[in-house]
Protein backbone atom coordinates (compact mmCIF):
# COMPACT_ATOMS: atom_id res chain seq x y z
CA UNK A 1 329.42 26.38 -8.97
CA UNK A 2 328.84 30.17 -10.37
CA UNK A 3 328.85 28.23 -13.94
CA UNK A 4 326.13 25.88 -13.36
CA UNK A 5 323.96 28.22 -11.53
CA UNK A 6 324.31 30.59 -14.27
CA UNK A 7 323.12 28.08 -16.81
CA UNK A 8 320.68 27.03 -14.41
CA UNK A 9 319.17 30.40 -14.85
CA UNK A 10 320.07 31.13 -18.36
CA UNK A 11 317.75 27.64 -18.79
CA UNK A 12 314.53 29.04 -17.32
CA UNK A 13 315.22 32.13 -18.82
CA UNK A 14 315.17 30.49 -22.11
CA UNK A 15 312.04 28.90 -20.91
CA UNK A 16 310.59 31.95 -20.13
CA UNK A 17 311.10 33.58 -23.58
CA UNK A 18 309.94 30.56 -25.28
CA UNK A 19 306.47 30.96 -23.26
CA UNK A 20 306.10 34.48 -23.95
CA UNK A 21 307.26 34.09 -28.04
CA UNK A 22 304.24 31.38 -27.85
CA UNK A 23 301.66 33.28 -26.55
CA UNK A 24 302.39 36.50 -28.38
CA UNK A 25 302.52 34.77 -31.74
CA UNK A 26 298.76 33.18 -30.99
CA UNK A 27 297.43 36.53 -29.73
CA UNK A 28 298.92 38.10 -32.72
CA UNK A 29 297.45 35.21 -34.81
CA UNK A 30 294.06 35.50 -33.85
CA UNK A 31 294.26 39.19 -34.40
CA UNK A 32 293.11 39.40 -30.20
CA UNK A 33 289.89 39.13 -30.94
CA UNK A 34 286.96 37.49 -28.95
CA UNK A 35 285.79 34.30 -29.67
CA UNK A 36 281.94 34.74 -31.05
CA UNK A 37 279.49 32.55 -28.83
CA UNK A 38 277.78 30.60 -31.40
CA UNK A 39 280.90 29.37 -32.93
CA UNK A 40 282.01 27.83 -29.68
CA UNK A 41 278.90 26.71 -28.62
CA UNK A 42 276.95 23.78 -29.88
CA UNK A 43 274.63 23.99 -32.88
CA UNK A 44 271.08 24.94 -32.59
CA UNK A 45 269.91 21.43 -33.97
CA UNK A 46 271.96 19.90 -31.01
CA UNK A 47 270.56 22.20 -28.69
CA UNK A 48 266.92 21.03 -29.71
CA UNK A 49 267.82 17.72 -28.99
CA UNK A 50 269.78 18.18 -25.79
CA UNK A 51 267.60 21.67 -24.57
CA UNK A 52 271.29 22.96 -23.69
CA UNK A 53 272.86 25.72 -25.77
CA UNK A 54 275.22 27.28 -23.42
CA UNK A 55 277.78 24.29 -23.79
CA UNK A 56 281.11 23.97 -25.47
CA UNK A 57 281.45 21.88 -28.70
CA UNK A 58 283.83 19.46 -29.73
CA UNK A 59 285.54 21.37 -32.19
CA UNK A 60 286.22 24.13 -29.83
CA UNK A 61 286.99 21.82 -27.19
CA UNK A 62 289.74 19.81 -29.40
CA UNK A 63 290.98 23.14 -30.37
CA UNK A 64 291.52 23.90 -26.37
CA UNK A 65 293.23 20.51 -25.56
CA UNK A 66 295.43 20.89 -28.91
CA UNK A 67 296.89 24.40 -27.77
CA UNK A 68 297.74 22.86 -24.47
CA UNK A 69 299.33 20.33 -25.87
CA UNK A 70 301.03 22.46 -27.96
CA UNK A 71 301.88 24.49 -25.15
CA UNK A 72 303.39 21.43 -23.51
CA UNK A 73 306.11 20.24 -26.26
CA UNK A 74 307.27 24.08 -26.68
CA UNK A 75 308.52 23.87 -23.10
CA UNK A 76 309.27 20.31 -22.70
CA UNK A 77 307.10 18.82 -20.76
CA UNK A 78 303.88 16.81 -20.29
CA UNK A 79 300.22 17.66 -19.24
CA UNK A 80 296.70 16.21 -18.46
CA UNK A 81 294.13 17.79 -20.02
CA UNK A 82 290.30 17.44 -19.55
CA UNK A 83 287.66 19.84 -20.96
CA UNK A 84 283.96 19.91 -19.66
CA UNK A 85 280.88 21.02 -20.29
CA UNK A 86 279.35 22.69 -17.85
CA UNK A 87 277.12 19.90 -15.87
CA UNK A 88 280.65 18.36 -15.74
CA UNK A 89 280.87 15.58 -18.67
CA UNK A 90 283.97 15.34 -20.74
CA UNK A 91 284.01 16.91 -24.28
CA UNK A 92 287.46 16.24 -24.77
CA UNK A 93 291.04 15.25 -23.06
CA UNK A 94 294.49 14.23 -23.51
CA UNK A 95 297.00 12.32 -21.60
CA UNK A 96 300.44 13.21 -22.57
CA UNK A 97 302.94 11.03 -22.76
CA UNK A 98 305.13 10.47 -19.24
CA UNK A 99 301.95 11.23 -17.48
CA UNK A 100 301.57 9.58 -14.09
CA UNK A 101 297.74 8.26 -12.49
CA UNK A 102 297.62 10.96 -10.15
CA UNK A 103 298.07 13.68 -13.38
CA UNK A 104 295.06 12.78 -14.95
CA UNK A 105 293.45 12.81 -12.13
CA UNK A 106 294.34 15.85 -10.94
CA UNK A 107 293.56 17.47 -14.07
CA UNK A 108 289.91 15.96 -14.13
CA UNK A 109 289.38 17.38 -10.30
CA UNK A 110 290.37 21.04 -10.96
CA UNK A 111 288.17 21.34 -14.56
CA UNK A 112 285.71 20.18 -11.60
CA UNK A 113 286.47 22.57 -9.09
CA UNK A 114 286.32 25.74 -11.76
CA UNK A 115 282.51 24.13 -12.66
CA UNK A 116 281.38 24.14 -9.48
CA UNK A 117 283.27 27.20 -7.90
CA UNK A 118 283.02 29.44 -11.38
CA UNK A 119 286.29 30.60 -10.98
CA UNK A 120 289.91 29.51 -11.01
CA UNK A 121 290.70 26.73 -8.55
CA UNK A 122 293.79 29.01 -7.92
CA UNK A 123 291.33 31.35 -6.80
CA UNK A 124 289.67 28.62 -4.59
CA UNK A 125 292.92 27.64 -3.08
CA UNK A 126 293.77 31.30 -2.06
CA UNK A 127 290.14 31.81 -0.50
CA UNK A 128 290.51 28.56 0.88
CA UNK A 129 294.22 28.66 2.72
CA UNK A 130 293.26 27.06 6.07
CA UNK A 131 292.98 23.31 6.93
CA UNK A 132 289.66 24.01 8.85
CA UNK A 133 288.63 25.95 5.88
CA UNK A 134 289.45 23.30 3.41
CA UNK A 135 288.36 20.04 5.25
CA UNK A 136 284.94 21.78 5.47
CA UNK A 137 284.49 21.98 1.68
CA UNK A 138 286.29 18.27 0.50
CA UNK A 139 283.31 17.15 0.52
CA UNK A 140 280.89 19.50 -1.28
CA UNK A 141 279.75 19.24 -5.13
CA UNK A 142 280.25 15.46 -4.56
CA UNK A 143 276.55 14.59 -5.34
CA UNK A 144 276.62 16.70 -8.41
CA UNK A 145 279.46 15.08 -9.34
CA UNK A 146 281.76 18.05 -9.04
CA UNK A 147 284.74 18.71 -5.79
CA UNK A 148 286.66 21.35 -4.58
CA UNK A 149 290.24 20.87 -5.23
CA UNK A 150 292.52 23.41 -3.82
CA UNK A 151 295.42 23.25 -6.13
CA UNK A 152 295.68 25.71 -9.65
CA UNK A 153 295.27 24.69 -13.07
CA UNK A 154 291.37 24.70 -13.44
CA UNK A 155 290.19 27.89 -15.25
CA UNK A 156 286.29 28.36 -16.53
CA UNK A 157 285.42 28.77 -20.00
CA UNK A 158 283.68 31.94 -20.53
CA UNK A 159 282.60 33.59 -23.56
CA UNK A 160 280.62 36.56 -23.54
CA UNK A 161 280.01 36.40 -19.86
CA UNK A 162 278.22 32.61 -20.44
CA UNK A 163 280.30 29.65 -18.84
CA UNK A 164 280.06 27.16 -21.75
CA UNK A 165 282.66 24.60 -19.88
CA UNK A 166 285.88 24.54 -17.94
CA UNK A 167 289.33 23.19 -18.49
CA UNK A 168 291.46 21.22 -16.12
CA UNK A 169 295.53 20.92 -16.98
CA UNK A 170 297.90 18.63 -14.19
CA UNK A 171 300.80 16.55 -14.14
CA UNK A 172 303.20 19.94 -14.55
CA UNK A 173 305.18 22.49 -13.16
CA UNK A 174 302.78 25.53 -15.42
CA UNK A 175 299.17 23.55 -15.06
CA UNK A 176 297.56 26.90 -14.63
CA UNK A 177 299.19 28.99 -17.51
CA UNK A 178 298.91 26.11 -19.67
CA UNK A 179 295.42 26.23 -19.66
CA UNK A 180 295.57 29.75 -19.53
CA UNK A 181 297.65 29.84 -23.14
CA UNK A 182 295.18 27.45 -24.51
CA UNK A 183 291.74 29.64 -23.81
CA UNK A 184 293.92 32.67 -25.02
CA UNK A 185 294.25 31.21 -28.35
CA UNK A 186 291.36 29.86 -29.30
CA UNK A 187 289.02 32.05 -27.39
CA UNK A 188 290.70 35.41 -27.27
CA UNK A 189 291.60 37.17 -24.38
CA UNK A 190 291.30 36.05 -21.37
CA UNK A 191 290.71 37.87 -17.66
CA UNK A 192 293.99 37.92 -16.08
CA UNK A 193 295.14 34.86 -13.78
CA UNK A 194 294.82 34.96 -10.06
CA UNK A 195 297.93 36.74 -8.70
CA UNK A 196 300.22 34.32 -6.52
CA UNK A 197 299.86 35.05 -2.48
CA UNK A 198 302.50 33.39 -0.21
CA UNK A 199 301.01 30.63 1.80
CA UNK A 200 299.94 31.09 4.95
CA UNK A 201 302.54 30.59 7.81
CA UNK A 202 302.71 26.79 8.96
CA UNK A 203 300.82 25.30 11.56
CA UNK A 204 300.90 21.72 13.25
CA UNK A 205 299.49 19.52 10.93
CA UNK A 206 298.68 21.64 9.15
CA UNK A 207 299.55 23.20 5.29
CA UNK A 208 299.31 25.26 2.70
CA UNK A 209 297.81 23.38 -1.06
CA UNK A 210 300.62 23.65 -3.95
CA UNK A 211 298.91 26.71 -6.19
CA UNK A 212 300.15 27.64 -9.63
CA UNK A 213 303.60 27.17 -9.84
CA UNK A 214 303.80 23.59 -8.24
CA UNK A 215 303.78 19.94 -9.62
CA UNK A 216 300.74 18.05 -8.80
CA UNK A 217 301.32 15.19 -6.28
């Protein structure tokens, strides 16, 4: 028994030091600097023809979803990804393989919920902990096309204090950091993540959402 719980732990340590190894070699990489908002940002041509500038462009956006992905085979496992511009289309995703349905969409709803809440949907979740507080809000951003879902993993895309998109990671056990790894990459550093609370005690049908640390379901 003491020898498999030691390996047991010795395992997520590993997994631990893996994670950090990764995301001090890409802050190291990119020399910690900020991303510059015209290279992330669409062209001015495009903007003439669209009248939005403030949006994330493909290249940057394929960057994002490769560093997740990247993220994801370091540590063995397998992630949803959507990245969206900020009225909520898709400029790029990736489905993983091993991926089930409600992954991707998972992944889809929290990009949403960091568009229409400008912050983490960790964030959301915490300020959010109540059923009565939560079943008021299901509903809201639905016309728009955007939702509140109370679960973490969705993390805006800011660069020089302009939201230019959002990203959305699920179908994992580190959807939040994931995504977190990813922006810090490509995009430089980022504001630090929403610090874990403990849920709020039980109540009759009632329940706390899963926040960063728990698989999507």
């Amino acid at each position: 028994m003491k020898n498999r719980n030691w390996r047991a732990v010795t395992s997520v340590m590993a997994l631990f030091a893996a994670i950090f190894v990764f995301v001090t070699a890409d802050a190291h990489a990119q020399g910690a600097t900020a991303a510059s908002l015209d290279k992330v940002t669409v062209s001015t041509d495009v903007a003439k023809r669209t009248l939005t500038k403030m949006q994330i462009n493909a290249e940057t956006a394929r960057a994002i979803v490769d560093a997740c992905v990247q993220f994801g085979k370091a540590s063995n496992a397998s992630y949803s990804i959507f990245v969206l511009a900020p009225n909520g289309d898709v400029i790029d995703a990736h489905v993983m393989d091993g991926q089930l349905p409600i992954g991707v969409e998972t992944a889809l709803l929290k990009a949403k919920t960091a568009l229409y809440a400008r912050t983490p949907s960790s964030a959301v979740a915490q300020r959010f902990n109540t059923v009565d507080g939560r079943v008021i809000r299901l509903n809201l951003g639905q016309s728009s096309g955007l939702a509140y879902y109370f679960v973490g993993g969705g993390l805006p895309i800011v660069v020089q204090d302009q939201l230019i998109g959002a990203i959305g990671v699920g179908g994992g056990n580190m959807d939040e950091m994931c995504a977190y790894t990813a922006l810090t990459k490509v995009l430089g550093p980022q504001p630090p993540l929403t610090p874990t609370q403990p849920p709020p005690a039980a109540t009759p049908g009632g329940g706390g959402g899963r926040g960063r640390g728990g698989r999507d379901q």
